[in-house]
N, C-alpha and C. Protein backbone atom coordinates (compact mmCIF):
# COMPACT_ATOMS: atom_id res chain seq x y z
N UNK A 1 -14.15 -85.92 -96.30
CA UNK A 1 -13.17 -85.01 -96.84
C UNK A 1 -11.82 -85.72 -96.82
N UNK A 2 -10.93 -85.40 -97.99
CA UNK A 2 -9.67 -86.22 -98.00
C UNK A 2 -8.59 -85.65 -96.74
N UNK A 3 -8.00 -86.70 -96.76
CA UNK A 3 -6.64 -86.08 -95.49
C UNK A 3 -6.32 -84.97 -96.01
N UNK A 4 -5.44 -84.96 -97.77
CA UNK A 4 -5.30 -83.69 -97.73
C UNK A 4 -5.50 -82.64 -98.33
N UNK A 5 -6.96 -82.32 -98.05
CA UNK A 5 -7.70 -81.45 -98.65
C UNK A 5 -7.59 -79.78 -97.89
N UNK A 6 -7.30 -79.12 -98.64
CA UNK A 6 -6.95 -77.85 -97.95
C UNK A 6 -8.67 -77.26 -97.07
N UNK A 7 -8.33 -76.73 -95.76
CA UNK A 7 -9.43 -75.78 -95.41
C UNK A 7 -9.26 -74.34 -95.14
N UNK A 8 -10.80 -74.05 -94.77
CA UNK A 8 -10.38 -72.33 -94.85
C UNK A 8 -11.48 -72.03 -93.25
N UNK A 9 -10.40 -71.74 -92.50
CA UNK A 9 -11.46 -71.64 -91.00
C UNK A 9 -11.97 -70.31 -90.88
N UNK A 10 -12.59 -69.97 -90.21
CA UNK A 10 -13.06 -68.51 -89.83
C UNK A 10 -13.27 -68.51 -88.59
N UNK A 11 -13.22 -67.39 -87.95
CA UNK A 11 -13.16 -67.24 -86.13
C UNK A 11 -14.05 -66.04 -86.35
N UNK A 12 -15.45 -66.40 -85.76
CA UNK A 12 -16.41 -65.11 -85.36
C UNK A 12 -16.39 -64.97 -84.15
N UNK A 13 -16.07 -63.37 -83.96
CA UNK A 13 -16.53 -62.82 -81.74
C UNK A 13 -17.58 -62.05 -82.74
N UNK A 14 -18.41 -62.03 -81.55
CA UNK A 14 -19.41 -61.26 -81.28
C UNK A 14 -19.48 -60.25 -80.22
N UNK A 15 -19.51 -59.03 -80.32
CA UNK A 15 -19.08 -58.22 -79.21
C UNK A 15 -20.47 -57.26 -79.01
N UNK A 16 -20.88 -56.88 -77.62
CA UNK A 16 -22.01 -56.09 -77.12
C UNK A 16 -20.98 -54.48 -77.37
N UNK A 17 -21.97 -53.85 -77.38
CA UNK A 17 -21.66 -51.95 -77.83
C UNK A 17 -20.56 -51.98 -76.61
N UNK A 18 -20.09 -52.26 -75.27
CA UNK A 18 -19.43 -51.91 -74.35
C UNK A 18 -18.10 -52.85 -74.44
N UNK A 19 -17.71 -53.31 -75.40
CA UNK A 19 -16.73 -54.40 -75.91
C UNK A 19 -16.84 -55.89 -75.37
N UNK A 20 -17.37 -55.96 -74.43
CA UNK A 20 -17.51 -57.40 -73.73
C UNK A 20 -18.07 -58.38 -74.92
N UNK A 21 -16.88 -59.50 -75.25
CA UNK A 21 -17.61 -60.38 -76.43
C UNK A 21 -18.70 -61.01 -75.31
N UNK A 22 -19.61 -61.68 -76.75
CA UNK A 22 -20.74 -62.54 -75.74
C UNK A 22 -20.99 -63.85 -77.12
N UNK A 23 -20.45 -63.61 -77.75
CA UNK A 23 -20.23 -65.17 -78.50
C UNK A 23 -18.84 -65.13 -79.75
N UNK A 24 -18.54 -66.64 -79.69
CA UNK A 24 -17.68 -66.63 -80.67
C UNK A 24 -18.43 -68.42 -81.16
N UNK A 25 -17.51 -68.16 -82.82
CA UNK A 25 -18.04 -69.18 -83.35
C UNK A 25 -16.71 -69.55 -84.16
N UNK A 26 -16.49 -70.66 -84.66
CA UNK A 26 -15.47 -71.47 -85.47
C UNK A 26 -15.91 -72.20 -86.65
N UNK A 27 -15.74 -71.96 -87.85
CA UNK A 27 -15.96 -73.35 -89.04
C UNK A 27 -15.04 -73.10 -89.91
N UNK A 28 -15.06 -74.32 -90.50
CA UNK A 28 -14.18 -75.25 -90.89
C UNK A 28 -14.70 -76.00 -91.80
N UNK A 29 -14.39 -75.16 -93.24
CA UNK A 29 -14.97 -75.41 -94.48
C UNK A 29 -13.69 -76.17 -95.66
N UNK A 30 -14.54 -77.05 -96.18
CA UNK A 30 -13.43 -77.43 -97.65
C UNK A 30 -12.61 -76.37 -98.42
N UNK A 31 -11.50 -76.09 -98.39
CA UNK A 31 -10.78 -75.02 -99.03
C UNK A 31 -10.86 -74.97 -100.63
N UNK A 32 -11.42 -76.74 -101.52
CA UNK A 32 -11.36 -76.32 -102.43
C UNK A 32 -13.04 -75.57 -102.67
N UNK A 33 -13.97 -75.89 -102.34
CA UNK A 33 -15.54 -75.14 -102.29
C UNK A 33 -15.57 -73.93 -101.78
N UNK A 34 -14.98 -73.04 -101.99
CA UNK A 34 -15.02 -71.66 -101.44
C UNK A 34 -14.04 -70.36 -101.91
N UNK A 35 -14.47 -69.65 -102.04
CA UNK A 35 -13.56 -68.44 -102.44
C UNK A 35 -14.14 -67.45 -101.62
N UNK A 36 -12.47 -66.67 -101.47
CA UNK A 36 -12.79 -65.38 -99.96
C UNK A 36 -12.49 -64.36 -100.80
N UNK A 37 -14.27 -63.42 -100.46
CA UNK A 37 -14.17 -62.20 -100.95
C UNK A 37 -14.76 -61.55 -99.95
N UNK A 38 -14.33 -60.50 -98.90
CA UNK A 38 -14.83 -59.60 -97.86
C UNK A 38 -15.01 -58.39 -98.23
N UNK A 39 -15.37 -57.04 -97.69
CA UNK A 39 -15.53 -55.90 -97.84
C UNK A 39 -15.54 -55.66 -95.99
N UNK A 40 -14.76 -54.32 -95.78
CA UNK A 40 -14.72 -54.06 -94.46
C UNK A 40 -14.67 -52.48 -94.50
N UNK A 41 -15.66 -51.86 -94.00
CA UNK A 41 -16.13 -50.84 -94.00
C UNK A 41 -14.77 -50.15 -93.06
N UNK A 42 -14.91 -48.48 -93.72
CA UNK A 42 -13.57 -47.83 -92.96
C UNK A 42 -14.72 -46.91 -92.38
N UNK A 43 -13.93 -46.78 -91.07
CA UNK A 43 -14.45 -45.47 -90.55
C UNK A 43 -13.60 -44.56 -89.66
């Protein structure tokens, strides 16, 4: 990947029903190979 090639990171927790996280994860993708489209449920 070039020096300056833009990225796009993401930070996953993983959390048990009682809030205690029990994993997290990090990546670190090419910014130009990707487009961010989410949906986040309301409640």
């Amino acid at each position: 990947m070039p020096a300056d090639e833009s990225v796009l990171s993401v930070v996953i927790t993983v959390h048990q029903a009682s809030g205690d996280p029990i994993m997290a994860s990090v990546l670190v993708m090419p910014g130009s190979r990707h487009e961010i489209e989410d949906t986040y449920a309301l409640s």
